[in-house]
PDB file of N, CA and C in Angstrom:
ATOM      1  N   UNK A   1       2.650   3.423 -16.091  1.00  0.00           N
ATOM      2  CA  UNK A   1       3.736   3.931 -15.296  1.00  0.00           C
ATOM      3  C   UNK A   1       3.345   3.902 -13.815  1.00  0.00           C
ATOM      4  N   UNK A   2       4.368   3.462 -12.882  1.00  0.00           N
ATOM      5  CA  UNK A   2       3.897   3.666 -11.388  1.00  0.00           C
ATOM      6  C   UNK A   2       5.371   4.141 -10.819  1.00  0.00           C
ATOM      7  N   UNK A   3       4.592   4.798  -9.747  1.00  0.00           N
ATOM      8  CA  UNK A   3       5.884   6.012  -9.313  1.00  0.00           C
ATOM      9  C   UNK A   3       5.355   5.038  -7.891  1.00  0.00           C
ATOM     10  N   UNK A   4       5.947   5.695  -6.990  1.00  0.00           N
ATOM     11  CA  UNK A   4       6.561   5.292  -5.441  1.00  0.00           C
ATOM     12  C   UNK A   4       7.389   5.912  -4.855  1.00  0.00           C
ATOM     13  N   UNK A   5       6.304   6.391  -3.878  1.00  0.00           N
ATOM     14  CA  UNK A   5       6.982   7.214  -3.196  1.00  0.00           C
ATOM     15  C   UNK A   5       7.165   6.735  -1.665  1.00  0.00           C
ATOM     16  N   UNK A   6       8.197   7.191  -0.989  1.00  0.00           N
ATOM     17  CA  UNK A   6       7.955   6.409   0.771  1.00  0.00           C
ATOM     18  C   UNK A   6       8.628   7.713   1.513  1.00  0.00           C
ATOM     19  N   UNK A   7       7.897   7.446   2.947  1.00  0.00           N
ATOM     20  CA  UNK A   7       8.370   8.323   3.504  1.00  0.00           C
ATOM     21  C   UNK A   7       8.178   8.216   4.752  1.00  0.00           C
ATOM     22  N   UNK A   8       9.262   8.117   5.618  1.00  0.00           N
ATOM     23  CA  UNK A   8       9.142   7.555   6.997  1.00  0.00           C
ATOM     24  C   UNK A   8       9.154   8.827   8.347  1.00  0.00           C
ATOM     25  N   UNK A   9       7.985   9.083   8.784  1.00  0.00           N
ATOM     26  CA  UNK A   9       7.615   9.948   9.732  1.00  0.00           C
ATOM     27  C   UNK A   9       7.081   9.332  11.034  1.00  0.00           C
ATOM     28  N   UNK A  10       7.646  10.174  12.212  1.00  0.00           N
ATOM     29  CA  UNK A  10       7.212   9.296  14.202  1.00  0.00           C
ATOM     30  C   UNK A  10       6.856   8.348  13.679  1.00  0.00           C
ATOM     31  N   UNK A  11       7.542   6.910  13.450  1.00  0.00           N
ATOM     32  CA  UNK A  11       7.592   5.725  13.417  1.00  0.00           C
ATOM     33  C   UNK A  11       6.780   4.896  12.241  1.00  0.00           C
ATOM     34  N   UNK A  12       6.438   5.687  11.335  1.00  0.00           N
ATOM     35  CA  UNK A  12       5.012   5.334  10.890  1.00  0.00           C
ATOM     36  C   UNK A  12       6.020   5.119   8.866  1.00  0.00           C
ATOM     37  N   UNK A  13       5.824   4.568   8.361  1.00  0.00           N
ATOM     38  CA  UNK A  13       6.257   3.936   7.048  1.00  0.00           C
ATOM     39  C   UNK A  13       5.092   4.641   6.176  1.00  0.00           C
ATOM     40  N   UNK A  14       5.224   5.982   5.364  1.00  0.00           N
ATOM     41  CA  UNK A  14       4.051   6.110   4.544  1.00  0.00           C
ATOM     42  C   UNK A  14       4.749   5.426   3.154  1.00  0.00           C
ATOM     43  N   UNK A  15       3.501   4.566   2.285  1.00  0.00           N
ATOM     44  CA  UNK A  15       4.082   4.358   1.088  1.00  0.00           C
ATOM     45  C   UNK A  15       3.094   4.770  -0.112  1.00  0.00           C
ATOM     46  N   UNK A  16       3.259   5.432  -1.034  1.00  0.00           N
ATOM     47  CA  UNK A  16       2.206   5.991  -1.664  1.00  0.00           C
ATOM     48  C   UNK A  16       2.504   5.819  -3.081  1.00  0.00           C
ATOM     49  N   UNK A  17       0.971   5.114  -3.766  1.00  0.00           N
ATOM     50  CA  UNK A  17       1.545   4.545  -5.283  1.00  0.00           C
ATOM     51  C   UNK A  17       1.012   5.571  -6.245  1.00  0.00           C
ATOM     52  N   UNK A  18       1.598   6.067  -7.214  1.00  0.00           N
ATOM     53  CA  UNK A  18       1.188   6.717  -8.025  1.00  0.00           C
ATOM     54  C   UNK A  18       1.041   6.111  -9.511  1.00  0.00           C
ATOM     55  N   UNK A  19      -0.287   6.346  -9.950  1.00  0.00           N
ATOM     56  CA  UNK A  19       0.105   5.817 -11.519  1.00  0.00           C
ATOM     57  C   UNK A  19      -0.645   4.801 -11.450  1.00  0.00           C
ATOM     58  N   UNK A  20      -0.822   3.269 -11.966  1.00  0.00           N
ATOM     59  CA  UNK A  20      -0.565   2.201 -12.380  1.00  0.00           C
ATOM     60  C   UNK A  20      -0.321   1.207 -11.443  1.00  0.00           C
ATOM     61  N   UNK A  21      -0.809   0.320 -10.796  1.00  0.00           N
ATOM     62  CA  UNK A  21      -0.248  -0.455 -10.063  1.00  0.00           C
ATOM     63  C   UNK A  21      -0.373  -2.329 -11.006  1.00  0.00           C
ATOM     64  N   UNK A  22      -0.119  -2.567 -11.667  1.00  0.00           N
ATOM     65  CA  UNK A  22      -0.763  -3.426 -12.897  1.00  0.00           C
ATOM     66  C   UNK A  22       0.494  -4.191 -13.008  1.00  0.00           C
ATOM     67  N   UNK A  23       0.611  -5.395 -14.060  1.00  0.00           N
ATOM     68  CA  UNK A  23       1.407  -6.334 -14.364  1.00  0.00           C
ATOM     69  C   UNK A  23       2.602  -5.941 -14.810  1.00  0.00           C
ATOM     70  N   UNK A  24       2.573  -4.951 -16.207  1.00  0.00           N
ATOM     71  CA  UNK A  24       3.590  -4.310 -16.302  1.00  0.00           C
ATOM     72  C   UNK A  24       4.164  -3.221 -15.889  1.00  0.00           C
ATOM     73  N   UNK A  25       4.015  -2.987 -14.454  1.00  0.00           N
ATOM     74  CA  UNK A  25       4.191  -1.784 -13.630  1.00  0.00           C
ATOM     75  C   UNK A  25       5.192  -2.753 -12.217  1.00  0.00           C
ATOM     76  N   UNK A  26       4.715  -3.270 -12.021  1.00  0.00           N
ATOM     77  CA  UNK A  26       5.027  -4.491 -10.927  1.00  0.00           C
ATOM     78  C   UNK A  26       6.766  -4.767 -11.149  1.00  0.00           C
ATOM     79  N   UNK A  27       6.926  -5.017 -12.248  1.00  0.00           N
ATOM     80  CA  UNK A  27       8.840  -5.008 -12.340  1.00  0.00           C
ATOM     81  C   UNK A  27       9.070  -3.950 -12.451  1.00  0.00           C
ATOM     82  N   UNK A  28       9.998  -3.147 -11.446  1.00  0.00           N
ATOM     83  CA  UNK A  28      11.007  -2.521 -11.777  1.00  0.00           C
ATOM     84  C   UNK A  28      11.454  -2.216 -10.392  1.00  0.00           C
ATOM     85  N   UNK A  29      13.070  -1.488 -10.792  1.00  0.00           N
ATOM     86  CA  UNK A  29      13.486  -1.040  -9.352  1.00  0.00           C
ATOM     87  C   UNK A  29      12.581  -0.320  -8.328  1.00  0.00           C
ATOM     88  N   UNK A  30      11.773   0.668  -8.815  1.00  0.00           N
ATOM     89  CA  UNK A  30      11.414   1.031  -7.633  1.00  0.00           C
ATOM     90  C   UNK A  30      10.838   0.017  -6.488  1.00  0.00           C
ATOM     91  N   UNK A  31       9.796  -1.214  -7.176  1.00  0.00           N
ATOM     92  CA  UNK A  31       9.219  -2.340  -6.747  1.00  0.00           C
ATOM     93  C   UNK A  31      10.292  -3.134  -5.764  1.00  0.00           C
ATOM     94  N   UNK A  32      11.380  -3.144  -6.319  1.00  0.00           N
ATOM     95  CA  UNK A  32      12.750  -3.762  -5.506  1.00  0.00           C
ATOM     96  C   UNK A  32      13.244  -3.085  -4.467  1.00  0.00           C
ATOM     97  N   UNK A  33      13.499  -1.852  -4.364  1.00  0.00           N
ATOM     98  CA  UNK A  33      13.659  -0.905  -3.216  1.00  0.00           C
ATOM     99  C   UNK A  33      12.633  -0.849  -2.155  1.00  0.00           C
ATOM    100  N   UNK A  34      11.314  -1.045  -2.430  1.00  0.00           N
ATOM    101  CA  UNK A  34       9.618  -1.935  -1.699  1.00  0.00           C
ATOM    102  C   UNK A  34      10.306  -2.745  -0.903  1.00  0.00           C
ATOM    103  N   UNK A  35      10.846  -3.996  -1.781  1.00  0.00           N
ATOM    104  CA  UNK A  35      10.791  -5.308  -1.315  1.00  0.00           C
ATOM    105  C   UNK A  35      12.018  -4.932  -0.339  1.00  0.00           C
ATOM    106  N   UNK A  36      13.067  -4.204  -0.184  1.00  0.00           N
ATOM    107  CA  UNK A  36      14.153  -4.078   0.519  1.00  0.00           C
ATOM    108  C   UNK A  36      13.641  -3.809   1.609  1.00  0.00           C
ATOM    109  N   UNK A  37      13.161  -2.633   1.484  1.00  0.00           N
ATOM    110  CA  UNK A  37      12.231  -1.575   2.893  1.00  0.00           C
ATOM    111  C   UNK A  37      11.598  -2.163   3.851  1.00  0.00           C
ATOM    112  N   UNK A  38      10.758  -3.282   3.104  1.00  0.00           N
ATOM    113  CA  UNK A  38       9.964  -4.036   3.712  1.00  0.00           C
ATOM    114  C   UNK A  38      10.651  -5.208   4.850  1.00  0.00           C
ATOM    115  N   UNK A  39      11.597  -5.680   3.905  1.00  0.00           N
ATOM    116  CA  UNK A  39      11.815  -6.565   4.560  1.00  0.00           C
ATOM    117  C   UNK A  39      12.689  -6.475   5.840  1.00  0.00           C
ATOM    118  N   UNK A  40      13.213  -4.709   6.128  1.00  0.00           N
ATOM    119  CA  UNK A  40      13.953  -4.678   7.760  1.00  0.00           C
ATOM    120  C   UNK A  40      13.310  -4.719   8.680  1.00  0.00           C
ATOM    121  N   UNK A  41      11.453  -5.015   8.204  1.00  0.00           N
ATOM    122  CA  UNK A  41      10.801  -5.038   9.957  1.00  0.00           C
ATOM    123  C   UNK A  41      10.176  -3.772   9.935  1.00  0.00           C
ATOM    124  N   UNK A  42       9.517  -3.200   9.369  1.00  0.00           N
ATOM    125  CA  UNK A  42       8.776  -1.734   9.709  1.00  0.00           C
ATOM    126  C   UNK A  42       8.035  -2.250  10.161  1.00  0.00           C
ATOM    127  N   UNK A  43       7.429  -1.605  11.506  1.00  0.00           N
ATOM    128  CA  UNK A  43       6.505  -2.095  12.671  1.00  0.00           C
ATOM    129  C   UNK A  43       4.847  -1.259  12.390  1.00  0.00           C
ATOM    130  N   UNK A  44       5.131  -0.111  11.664  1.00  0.00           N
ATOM    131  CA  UNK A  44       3.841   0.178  10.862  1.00  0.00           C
ATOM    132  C   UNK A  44       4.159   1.167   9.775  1.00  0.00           C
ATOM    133  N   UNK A  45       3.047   0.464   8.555  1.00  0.00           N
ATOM    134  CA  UNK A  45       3.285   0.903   7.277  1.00  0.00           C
ATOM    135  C   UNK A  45       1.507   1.262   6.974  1.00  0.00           C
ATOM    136  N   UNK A  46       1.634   2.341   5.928  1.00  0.00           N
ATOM    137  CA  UNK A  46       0.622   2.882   5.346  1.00  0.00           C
ATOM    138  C   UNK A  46       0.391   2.775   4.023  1.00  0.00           C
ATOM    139  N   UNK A  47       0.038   2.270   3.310  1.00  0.00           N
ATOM    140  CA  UNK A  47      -0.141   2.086   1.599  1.00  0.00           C
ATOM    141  C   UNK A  47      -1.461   3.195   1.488  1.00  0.00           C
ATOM    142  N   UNK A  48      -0.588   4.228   0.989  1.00  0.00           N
ATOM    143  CA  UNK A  48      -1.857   5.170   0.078  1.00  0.00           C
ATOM    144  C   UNK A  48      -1.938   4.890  -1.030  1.00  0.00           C
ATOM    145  N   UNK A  49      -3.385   4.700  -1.443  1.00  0.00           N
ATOM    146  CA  UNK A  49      -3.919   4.599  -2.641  1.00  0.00           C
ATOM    147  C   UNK A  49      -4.676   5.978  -3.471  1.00  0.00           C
ATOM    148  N   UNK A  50      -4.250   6.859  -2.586  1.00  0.00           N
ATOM    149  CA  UNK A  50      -4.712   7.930  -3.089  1.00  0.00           C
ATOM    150  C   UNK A  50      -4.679   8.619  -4.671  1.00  0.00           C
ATOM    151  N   UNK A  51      -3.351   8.254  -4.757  1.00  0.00           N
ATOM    152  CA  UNK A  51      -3.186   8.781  -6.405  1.00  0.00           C
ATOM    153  C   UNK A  51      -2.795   7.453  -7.510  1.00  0.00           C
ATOM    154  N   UNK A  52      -3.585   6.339  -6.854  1.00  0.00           N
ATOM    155  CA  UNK A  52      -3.234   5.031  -8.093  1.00  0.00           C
ATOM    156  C   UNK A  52      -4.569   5.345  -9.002  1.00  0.00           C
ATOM    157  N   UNK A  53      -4.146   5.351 -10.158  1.00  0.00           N
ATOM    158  CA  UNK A  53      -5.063   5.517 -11.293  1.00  0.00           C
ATOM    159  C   UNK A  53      -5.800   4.103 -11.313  1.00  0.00           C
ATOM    160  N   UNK A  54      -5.351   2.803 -11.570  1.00  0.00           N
ATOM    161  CA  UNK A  54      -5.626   1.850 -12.298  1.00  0.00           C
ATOM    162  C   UNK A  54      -4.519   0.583 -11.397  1.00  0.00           C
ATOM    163  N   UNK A  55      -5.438  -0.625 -10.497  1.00  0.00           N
ATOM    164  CA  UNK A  55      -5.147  -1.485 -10.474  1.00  0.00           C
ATOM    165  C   UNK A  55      -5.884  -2.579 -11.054  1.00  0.00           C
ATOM    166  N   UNK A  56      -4.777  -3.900 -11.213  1.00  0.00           N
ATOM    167  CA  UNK A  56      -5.518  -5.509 -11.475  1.00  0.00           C
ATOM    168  C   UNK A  56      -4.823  -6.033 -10.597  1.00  0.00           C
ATOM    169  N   UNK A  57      -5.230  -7.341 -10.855  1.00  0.00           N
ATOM    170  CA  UNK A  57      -5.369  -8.939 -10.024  1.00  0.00           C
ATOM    171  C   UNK A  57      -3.875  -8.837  -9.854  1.00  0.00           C
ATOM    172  N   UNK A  58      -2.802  -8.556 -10.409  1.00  0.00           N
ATOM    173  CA  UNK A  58      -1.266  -8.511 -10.184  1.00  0.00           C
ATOM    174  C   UNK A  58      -1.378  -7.214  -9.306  1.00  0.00           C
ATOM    175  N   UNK A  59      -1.886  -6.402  -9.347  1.00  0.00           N
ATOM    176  CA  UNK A  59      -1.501  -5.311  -7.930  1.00  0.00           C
ATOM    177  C   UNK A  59      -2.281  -5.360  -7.067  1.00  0.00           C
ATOM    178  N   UNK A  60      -3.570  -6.206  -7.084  1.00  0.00           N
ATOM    179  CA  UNK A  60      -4.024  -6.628  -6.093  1.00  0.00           C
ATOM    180  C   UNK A  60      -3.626  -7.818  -5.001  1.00  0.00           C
ATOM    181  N   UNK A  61      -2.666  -8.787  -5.602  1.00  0.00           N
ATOM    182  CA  UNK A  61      -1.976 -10.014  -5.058  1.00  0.00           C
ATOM    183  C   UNK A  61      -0.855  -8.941  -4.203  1.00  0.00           C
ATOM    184  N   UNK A  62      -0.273  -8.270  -5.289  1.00  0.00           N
ATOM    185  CA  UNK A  62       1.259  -7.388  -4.857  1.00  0.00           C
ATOM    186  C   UNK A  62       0.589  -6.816  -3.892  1.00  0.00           C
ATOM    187  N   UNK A  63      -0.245  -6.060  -3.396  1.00  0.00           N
ATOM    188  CA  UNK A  63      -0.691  -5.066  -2.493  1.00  0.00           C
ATOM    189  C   UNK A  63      -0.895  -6.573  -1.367  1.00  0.00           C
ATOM    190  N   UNK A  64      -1.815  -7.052  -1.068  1.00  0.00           N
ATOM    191  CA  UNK A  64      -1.954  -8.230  -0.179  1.00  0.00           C
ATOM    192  C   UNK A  64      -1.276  -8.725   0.024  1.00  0.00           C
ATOM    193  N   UNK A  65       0.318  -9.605  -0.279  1.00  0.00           N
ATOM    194  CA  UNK A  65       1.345  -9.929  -0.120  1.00  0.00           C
ATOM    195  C   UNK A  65       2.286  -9.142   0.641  1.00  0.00           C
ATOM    196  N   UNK A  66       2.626  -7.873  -0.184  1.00  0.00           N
ATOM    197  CA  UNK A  66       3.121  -7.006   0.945  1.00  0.00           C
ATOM    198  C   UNK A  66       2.269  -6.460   2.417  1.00  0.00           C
ATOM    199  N   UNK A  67       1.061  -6.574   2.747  1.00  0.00           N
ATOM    200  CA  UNK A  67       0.297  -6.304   3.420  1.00  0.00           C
ATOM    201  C   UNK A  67       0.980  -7.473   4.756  1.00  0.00           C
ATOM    202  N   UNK A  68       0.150  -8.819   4.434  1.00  0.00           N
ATOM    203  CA  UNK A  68       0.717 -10.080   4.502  1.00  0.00           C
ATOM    204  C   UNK A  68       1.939  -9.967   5.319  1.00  0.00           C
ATOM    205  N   UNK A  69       3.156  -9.675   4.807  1.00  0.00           N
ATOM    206  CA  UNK A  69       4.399  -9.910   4.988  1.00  0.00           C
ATOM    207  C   UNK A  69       4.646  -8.630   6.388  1.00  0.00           C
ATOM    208  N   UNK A  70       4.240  -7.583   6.242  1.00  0.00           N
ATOM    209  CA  UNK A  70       4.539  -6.769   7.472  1.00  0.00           C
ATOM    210  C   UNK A  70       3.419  -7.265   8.588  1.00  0.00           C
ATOM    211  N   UNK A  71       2.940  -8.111   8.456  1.00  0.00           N
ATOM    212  CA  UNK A  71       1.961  -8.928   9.462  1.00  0.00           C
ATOM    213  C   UNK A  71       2.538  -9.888   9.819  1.00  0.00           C
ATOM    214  N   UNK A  72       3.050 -10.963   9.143  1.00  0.00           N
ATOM    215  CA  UNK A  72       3.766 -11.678   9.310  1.00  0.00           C
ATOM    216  C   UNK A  72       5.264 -11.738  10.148  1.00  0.00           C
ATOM    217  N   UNK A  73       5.445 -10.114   9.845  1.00  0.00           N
ATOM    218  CA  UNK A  73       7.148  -9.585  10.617  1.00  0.00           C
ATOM    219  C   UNK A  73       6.256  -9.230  12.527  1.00  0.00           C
ATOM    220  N   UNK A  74       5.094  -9.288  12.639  1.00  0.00           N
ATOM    221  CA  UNK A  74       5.121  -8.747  13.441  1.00  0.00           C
ATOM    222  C   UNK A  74       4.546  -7.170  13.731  1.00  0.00           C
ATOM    223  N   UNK A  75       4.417  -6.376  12.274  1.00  0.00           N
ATOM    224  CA  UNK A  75       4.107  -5.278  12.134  1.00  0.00           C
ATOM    225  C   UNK A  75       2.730  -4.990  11.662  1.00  0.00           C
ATOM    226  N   UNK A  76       2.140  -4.126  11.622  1.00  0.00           N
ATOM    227  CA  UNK A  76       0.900  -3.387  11.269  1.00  0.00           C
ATOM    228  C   UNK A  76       0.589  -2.639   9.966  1.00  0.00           C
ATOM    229  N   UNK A  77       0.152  -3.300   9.268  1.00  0.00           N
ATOM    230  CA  UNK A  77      -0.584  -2.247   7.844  1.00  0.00           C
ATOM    231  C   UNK A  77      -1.463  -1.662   7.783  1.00  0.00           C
ATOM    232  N   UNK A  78      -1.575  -0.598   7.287  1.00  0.00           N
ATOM    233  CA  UNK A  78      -3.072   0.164   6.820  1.00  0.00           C
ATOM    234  C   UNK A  78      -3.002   0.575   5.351  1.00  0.00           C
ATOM    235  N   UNK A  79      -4.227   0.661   4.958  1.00  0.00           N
ATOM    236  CA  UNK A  79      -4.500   0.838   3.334  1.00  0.00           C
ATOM    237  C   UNK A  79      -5.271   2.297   3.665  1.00  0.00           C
ATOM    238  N   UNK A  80      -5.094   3.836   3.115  1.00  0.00           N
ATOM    239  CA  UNK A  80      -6.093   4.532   3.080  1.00  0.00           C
ATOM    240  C   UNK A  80      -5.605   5.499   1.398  1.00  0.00           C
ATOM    241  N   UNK A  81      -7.116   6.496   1.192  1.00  0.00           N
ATOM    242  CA  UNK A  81      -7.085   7.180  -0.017  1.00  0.00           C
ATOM    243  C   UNK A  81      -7.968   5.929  -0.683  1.00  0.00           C
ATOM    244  N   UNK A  82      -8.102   5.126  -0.777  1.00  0.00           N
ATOM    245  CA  UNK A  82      -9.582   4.216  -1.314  1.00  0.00           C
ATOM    246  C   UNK A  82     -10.510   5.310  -2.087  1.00  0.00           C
ATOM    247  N   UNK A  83      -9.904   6.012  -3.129  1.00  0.00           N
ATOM    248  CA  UNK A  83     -11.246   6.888  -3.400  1.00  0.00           C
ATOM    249  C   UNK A  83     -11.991   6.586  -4.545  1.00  0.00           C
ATOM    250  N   UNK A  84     -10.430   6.335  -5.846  1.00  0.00           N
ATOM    251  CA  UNK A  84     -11.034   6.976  -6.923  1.00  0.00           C
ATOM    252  C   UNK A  84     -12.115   5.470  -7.134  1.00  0.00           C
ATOM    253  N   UNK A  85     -12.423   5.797  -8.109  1.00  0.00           N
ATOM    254  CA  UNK A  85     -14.044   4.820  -8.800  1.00  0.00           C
ATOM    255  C   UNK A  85     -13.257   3.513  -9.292  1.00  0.00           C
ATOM    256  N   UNK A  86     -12.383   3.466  -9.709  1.00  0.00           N
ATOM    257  CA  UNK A  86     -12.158   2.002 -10.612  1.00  0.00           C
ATOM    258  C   UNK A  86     -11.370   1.393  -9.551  1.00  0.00           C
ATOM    259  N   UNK A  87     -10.356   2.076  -8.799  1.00  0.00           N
ATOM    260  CA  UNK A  87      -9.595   0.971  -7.397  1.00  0.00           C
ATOM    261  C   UNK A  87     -10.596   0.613  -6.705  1.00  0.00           C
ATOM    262  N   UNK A  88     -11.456   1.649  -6.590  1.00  0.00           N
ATOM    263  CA  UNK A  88     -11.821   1.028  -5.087  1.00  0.00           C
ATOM    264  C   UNK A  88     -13.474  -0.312  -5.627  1.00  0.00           C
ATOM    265  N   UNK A  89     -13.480  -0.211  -6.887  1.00  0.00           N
ATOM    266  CA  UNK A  89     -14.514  -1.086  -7.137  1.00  0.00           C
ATOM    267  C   UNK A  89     -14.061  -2.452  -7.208  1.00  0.00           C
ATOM    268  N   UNK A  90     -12.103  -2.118  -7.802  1.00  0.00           N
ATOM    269  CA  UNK A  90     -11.438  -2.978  -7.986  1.00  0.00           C
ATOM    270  C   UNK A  90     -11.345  -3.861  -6.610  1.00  0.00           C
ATOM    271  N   UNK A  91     -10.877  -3.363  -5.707  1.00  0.00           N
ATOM    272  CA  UNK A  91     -10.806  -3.395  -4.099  1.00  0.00           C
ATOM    273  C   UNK A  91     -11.287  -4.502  -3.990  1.00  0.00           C
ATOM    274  N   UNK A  92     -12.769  -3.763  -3.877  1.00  0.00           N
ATOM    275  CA  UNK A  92     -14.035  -4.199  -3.133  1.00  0.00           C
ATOM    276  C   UNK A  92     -14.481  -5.411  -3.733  1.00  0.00           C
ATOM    277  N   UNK A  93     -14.588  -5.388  -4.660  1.00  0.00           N
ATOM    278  CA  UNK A  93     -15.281  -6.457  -5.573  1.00  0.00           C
ATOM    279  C   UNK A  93     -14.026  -7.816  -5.357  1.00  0.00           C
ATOM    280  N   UNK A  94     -12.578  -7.435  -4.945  1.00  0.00           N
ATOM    281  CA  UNK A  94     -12.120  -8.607  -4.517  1.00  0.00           C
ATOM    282  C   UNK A  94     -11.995  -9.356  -3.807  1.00  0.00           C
ATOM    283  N   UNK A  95     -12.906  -8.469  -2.451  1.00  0.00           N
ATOM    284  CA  UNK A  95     -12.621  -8.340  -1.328  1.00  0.00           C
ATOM    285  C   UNK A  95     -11.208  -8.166  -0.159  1.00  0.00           C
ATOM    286  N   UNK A  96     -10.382  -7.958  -0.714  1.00  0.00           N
ATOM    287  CA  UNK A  96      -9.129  -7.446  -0.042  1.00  0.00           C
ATOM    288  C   UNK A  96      -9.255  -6.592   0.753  1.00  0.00           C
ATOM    289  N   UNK A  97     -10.129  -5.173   0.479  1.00  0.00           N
ATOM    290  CA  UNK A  97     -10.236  -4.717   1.324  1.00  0.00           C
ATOM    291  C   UNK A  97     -10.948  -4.685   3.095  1.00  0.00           C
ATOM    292  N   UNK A  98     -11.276  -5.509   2.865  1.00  0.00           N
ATOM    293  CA  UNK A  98     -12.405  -6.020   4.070  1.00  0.00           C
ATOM    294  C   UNK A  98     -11.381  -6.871   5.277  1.00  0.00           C
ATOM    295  N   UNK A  99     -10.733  -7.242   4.483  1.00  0.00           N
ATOM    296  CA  UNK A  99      -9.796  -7.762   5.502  1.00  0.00           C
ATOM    297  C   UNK A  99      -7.765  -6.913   5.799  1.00  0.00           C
ATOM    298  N   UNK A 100      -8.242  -5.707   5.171  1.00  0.00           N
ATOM    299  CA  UNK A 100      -7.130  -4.960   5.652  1.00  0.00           C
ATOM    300  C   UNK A 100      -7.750  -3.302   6.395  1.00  0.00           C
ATOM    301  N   UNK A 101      -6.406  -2.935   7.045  1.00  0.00           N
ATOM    302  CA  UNK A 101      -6.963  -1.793   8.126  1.00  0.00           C
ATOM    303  C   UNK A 101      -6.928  -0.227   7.509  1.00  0.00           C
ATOM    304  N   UNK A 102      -8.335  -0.348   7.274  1.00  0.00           N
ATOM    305  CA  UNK A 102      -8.325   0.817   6.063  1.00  0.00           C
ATOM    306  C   UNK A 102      -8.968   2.331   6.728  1.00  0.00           C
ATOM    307  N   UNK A 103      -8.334   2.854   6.664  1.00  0.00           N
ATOM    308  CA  UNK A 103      -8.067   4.537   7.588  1.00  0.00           C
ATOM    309  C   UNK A 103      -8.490   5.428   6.440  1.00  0.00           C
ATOM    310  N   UNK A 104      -8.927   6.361   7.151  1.00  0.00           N
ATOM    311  CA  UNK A 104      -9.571   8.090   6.731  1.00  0.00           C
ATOM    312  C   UNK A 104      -8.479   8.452   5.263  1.00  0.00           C
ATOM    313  N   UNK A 105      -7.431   8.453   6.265  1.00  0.00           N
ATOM    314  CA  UNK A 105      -6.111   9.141   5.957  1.00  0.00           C
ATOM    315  C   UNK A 105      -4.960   9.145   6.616  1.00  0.00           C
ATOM    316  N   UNK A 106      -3.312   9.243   5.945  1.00  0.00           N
ATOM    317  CA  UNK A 106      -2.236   9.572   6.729  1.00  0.00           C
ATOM    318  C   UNK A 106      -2.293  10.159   7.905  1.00  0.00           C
ATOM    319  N   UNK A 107      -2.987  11.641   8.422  1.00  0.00           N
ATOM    320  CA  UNK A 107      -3.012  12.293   9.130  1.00  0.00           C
ATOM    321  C   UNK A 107      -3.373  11.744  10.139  1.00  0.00           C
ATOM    322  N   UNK A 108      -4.823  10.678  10.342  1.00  0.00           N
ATOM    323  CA  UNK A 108      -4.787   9.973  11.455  1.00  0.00           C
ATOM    324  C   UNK A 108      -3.811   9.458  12.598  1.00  0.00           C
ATOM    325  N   UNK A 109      -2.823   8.671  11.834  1.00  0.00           N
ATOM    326  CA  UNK A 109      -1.915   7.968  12.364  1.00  0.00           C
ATOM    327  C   UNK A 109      -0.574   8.995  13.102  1.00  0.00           C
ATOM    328  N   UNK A 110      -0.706   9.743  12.101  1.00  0.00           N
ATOM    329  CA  UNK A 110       0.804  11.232  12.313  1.00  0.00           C
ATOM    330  C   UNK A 110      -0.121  11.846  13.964  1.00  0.00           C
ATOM    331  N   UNK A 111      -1.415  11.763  13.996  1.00  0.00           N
ATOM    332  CA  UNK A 111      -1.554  12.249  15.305  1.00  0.00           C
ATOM    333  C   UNK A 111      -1.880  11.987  16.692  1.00  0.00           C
ATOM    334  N   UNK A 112      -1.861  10.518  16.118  1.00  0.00           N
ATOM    335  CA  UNK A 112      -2.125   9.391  17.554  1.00  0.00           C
ATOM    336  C   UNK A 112      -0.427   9.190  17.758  1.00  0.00           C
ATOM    337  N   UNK A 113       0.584   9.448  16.845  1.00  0.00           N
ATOM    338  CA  UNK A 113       1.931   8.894  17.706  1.00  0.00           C
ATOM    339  C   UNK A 113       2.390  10.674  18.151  1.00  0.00           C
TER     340      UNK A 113
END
């Protein structure tokens, strides 16, 4: 199961995955309401990983793609919450993370704007 949550505060796009980020998690509406959001141009977005239980190679492409694409618009991503043991080995070991802008936490950003 993956939940999704978003929430747009002083300019800043938080998006936060809960659950599952995996192959059969990847279809469904909420994933489509993502792809909507995304695509009006948010000039900076936050992907918390704070409460994803369990990603693979399909939510690792999905996470980089959408990353990708608000770069591509012109806009700014950050990845933070990198904690638990199996994402972030997942992460790392793919190296994705090394090449995205990976922060403390939300709070950072809420206090530089």
């Amino acid at each position: 199961m993956l939940e999704i949550n978003m929430e747009y505060r002083k300019g800043v796009l938080f998006i936060r995955f809960i659950g599952n980020l995996c192959n059969n998690t990847i279809k469904g509406n909420e994933i489509e309401n993502l792809e909507e959001v995304l695509n009006t141009g948010m000039s900076c977005v936050v992907f918390n990983l704070e409460e994803l239980e369990n990603i693979d190679n399909y939510g690792i492409n999905f996470l980089w793609n959408k990353y990708q694409l608000i770069k591509n618009k012109g806009g700014v991503g950050f990845v933070c919450g990198v904690n638990r043991g199996v994402v972030k080995r997942k992460l790392k070991k793919s190296k994705i993370i090394s090449y995205m802008n990976e922060i403390k936490d939300e709070l950072i950003l809420l206090h530089q704007n």
